[in-house]
C-alpha atoms as a PDB file:
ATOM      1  CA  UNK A   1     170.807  65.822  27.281  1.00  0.00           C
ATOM      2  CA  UNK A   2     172.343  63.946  29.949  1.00  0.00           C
ATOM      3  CA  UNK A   3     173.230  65.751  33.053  1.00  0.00           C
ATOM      4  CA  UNK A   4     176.614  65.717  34.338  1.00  0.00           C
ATOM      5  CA  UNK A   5     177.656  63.896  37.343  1.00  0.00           C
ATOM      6  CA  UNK A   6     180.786  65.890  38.400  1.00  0.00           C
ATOM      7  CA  UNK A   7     183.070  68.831  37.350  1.00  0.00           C
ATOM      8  CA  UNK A   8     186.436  67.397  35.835  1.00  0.00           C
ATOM      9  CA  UNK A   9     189.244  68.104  38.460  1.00  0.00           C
ATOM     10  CA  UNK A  10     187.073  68.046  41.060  1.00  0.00           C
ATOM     11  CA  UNK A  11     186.243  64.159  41.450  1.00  0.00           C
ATOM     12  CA  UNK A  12     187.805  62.840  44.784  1.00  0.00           C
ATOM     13  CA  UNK A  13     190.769  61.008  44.235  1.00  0.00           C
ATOM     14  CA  UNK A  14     190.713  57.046  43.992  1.00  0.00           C
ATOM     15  CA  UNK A  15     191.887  55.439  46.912  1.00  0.00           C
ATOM     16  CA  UNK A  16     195.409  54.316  46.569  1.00  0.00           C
ATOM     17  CA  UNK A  17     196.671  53.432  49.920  1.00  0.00           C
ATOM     18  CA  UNK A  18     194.574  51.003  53.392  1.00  0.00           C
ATOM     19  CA  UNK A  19     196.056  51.248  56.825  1.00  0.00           C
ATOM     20  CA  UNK A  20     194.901  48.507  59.272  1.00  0.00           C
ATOM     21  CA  UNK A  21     196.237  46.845  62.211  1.00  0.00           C
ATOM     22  CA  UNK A  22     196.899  43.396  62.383  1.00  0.00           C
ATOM     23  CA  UNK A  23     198.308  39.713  64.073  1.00  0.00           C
ATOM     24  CA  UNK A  24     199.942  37.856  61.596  1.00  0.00           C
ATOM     25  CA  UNK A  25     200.882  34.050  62.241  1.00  0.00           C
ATOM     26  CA  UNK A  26     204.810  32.477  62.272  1.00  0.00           C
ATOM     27  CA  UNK A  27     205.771  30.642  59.296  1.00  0.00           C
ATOM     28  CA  UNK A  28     205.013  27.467  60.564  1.00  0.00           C
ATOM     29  CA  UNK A  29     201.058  27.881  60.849  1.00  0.00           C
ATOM     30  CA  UNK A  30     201.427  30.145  58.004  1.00  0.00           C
ATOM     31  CA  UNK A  31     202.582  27.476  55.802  1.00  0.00           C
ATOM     32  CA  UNK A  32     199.198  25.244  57.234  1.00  0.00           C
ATOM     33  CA  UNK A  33     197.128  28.138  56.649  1.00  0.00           C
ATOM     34  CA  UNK A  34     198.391  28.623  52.885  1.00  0.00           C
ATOM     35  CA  UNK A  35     198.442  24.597  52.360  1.00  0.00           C
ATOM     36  CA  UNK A  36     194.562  24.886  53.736  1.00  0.00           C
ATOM     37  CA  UNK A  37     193.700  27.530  51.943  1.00  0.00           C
ATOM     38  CA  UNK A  38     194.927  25.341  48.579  1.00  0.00           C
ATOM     39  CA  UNK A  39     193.261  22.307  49.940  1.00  0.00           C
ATOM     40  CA  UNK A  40     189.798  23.643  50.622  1.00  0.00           C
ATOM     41  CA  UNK A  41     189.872  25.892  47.239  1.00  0.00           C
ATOM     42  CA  UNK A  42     190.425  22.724  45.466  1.00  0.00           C
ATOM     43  CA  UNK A  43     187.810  20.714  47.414  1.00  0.00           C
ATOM     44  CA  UNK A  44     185.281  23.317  46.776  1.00  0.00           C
ATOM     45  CA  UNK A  45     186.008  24.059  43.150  1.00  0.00           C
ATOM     46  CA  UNK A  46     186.896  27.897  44.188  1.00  0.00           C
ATOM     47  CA  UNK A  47     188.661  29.719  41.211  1.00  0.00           C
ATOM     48  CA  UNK A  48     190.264  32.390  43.245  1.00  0.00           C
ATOM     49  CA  UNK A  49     193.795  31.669  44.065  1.00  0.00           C
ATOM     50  CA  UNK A  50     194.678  31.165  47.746  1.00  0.00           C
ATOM     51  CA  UNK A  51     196.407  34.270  49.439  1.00  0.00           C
ATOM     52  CA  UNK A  52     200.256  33.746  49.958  1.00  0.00           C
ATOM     53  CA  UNK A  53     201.697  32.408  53.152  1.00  0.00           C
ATOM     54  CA  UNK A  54     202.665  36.190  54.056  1.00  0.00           C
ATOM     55  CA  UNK A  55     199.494  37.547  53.385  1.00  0.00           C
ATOM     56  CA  UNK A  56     197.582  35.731  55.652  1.00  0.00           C
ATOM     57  CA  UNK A  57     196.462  37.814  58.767  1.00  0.00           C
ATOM     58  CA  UNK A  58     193.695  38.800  61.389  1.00  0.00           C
ATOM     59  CA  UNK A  59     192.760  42.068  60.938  1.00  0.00           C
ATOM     60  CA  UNK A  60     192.090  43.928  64.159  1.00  0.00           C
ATOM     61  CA  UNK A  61     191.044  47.178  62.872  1.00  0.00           C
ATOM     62  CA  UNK A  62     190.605  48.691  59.491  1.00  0.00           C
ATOM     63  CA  UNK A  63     191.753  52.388  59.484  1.00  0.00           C
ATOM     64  CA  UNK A  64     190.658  53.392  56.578  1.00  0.00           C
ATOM     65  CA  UNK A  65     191.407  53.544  52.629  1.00  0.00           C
ATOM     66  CA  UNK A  66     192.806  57.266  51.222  1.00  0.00           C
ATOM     67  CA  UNK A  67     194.854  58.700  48.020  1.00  0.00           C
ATOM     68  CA  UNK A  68     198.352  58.824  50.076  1.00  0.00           C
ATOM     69  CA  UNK A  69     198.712  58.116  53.731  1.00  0.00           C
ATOM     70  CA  UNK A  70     197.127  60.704  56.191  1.00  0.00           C
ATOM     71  CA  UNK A  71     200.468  61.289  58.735  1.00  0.00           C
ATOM     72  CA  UNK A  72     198.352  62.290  61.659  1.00  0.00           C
ATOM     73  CA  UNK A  73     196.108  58.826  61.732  1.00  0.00           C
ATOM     74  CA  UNK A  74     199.539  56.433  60.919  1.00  0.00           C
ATOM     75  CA  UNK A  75     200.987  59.099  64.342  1.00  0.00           C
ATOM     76  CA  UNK A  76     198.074  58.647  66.656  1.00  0.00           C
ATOM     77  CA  UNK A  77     197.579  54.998  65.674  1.00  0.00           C
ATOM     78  CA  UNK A  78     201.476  53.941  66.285  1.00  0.00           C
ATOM     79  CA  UNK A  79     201.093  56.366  69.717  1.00  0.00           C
ATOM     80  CA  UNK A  80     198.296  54.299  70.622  1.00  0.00           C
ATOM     81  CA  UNK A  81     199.477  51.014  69.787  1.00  0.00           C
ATOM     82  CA  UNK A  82     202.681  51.836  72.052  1.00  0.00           C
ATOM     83  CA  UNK A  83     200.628  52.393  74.610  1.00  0.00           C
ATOM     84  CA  UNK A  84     199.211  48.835  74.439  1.00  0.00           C
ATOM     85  CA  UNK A  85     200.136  46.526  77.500  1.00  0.00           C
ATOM     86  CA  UNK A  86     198.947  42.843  76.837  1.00  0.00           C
ATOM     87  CA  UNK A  87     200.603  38.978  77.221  1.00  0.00           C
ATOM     88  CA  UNK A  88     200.741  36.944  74.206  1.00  0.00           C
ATOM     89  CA  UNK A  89     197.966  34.503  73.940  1.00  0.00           C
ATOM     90  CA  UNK A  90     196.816  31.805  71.766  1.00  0.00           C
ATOM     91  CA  UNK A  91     194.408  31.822  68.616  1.00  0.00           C
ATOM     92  CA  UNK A  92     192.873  29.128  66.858  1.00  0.00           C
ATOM     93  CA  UNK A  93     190.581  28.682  63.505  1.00  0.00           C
ATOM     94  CA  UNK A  94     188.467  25.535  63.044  1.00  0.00           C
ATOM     95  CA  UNK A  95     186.032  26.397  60.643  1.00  0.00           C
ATOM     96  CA  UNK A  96     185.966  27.884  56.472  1.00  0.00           C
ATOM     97  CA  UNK A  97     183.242  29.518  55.165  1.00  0.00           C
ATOM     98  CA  UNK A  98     182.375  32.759  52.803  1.00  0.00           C
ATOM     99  CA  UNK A  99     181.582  35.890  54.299  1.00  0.00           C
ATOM    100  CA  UNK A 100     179.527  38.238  52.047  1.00  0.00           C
ATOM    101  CA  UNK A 101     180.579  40.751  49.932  1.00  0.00           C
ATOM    102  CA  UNK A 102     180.525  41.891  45.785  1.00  0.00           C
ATOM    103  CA  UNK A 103     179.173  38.979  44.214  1.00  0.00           C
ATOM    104  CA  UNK A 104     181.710  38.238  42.230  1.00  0.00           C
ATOM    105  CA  UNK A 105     184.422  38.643  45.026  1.00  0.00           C
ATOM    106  CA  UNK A 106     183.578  36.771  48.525  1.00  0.00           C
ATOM    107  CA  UNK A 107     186.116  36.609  51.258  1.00  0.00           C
ATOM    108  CA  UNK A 108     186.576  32.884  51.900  1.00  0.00           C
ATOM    109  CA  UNK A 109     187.469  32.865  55.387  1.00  0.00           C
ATOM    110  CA  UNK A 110     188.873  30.582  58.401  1.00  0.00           C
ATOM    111  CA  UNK A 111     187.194  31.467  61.274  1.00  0.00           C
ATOM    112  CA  UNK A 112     186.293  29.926  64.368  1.00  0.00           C
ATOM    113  CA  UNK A 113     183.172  28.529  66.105  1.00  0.00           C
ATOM    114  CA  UNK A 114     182.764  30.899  69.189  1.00  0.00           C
ATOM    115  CA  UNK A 115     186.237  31.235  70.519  1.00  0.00           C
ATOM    116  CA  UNK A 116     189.760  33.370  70.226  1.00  0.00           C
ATOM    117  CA  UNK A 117     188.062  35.436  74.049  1.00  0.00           C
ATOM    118  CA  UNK A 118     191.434  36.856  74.342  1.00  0.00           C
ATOM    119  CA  UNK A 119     191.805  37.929  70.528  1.00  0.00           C
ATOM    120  CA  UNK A 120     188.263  39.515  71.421  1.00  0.00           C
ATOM    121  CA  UNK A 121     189.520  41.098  74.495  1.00  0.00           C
ATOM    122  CA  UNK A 122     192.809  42.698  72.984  1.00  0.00           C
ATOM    123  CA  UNK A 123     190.970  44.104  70.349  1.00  0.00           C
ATOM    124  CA  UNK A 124     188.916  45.562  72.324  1.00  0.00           C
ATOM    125  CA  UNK A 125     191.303  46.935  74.299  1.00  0.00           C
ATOM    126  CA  UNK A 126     193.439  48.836  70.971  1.00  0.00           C
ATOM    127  CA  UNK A 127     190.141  49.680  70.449  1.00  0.00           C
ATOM    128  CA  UNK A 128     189.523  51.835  73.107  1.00  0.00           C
ATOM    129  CA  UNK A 129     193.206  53.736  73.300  1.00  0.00           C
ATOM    130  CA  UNK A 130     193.053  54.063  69.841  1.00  0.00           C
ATOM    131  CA  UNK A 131     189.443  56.156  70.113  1.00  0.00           C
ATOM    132  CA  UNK A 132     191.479  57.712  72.963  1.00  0.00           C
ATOM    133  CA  UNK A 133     194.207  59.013  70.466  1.00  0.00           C
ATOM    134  CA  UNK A 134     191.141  60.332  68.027  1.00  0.00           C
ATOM    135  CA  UNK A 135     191.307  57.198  65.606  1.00  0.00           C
ATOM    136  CA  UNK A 136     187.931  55.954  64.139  1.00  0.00           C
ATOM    137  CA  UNK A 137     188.300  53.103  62.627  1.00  0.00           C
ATOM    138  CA  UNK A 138     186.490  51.847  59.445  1.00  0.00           C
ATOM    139  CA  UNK A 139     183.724  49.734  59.826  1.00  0.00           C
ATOM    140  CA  UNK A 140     181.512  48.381  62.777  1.00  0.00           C
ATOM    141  CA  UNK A 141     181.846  45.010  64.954  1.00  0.00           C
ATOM    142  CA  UNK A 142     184.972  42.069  64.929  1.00  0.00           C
ATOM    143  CA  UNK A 143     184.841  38.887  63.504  1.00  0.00           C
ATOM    144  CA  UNK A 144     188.339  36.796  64.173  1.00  0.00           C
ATOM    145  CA  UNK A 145     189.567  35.413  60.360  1.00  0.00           C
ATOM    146  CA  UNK A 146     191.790  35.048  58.025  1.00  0.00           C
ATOM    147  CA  UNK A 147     190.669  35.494  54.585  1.00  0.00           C
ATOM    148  CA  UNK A 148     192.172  32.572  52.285  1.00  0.00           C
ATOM    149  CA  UNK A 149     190.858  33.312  49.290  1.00  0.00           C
ATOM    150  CA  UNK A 150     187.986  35.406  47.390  1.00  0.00           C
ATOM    151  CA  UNK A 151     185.678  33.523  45.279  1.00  0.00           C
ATOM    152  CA  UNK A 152     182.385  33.955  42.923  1.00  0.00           C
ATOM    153  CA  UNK A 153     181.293  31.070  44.681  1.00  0.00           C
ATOM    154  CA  UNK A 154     179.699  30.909  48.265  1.00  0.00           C
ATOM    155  CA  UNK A 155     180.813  28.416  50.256  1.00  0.00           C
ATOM    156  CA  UNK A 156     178.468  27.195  53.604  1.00  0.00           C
ATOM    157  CA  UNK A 157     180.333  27.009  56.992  1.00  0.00           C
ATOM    158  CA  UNK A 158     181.856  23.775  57.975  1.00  0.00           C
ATOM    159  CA  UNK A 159     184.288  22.635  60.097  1.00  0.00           C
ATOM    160  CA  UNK A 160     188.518  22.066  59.563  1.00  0.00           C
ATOM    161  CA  UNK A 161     191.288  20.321  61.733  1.00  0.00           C
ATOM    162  CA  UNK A 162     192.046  23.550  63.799  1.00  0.00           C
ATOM    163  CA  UNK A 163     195.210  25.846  63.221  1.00  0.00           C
ATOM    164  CA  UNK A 164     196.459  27.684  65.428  1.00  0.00           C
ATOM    165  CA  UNK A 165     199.615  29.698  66.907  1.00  0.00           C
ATOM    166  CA  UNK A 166     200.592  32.864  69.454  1.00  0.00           C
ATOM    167  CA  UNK A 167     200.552  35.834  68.971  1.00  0.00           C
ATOM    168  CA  UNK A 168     203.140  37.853  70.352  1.00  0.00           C
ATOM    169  CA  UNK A 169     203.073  40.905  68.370  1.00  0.00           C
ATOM    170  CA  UNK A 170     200.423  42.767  66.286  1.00  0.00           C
ATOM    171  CA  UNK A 171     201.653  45.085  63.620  1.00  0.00           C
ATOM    172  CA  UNK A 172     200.075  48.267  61.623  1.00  0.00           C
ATOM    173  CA  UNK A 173     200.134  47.650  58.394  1.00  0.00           C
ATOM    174  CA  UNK A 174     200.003  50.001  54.869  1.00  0.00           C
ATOM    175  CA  UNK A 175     198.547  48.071  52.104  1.00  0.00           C
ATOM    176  CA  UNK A 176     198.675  49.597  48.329  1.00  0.00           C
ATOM    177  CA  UNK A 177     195.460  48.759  47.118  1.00  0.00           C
ATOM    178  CA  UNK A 178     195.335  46.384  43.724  1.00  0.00           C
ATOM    179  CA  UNK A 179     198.834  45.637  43.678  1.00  0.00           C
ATOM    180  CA  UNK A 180     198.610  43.298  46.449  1.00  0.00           C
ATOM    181  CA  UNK A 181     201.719  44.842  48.423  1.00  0.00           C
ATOM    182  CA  UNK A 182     202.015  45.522  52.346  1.00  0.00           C
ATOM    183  CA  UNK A 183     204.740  47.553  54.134  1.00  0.00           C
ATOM    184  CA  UNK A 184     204.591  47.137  57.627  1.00  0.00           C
ATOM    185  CA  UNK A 185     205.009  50.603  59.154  1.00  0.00           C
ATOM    186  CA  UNK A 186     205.217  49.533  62.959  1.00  0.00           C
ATOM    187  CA  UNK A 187     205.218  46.396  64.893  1.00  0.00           C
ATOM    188  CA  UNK A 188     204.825  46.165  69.039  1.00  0.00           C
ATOM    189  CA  UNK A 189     204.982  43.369  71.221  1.00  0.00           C
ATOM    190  CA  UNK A 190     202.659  41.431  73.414  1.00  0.00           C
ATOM    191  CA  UNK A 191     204.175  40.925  76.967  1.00  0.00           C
END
């Protein structure tokens, strides 16, 4: 007899909806990114198709994935980000590689070879007045990227002519999860 996992009704529900804050780049670099991203699939024989210019991002925190947005994290997070006093700075990428993950979907990622300090120092900074307004965010430790593509195939680090552009804003954004759509909910700017 096999032995039931769960009572029906009673499952939670499947995660429909991400929050996470972000810094997203102009069209300019994003059209570089996206042309990139379609250069260095090719070149490494990736089969995943390479995110769309207005996909491509840095995520600065992941909030969390639920069936419907919770109202009081989306509150405190948009409370917290106004709070946020910061001067645009400059980001740059110089390097693809995949980051682990499911097997058959790995995050291949522009990154960069120990810089972005002041992408490193703003985040930290949300960081801590977002703890301040009771948000935990999902997931440990930051890693500046932007994801171009997921892949099957892992792909060693090496380096790319750099891309880079300001950031003058940073955004929270509500993804629905698997069909690929994001509605910015709030946008603030640097400076």
């Amino acid at each position: 007899m096999a032995a039931q996992s769960s009572l029906p009704g009673f499952a939670p529900p499947a995660a429909t909806d991400r929050l996470f804050l972000a810094v997203f780049p102009d069209p300019a670099p994003a059209a570089r990114l996206a042309a990139l991203a379609a250069d260095q699939c090719a070149r490494h024989g990736l089969r995943g198709k390479p995110l769309l210019p207005g996909r491509l991002h840095v995520t600065l925190f992941h909030l969390g994935d639920w069936a419907g947005l919770p109202p009081g994290v989306v509150d405190a997070t948009m409370k917290a980000a106004a709070r946020v006093r910061a001067a645009p700075f400059e980001v740059v990428f110089d390097r693809v590689a995949s980051f682990d993950g499911r097997r058959d979907r790995l995050p291949f990622v522009l990154r960069c070879e120990g810089g972005n300090t002041a992408l490193r120092a703003f985040q930290a900074e949300l960081g801590g007045l977002l703890r301040e307004a009771g948000v935990v965010p999902a997931g440990s430790g930051f890693e500046p990227h932007v994801t171009l593509a997921y892949d099957a195939r892992k792909v060693v680090a090496e380096p790319v002519p750099p891309i880079g552009w300001r950031v003058d804003e940073f955004v929270l954004v509500h993804s629905l999860l698997g069909r690929t759509r994001h509605i910015r909910l709030g946008g603030w700017p640097l400076g």
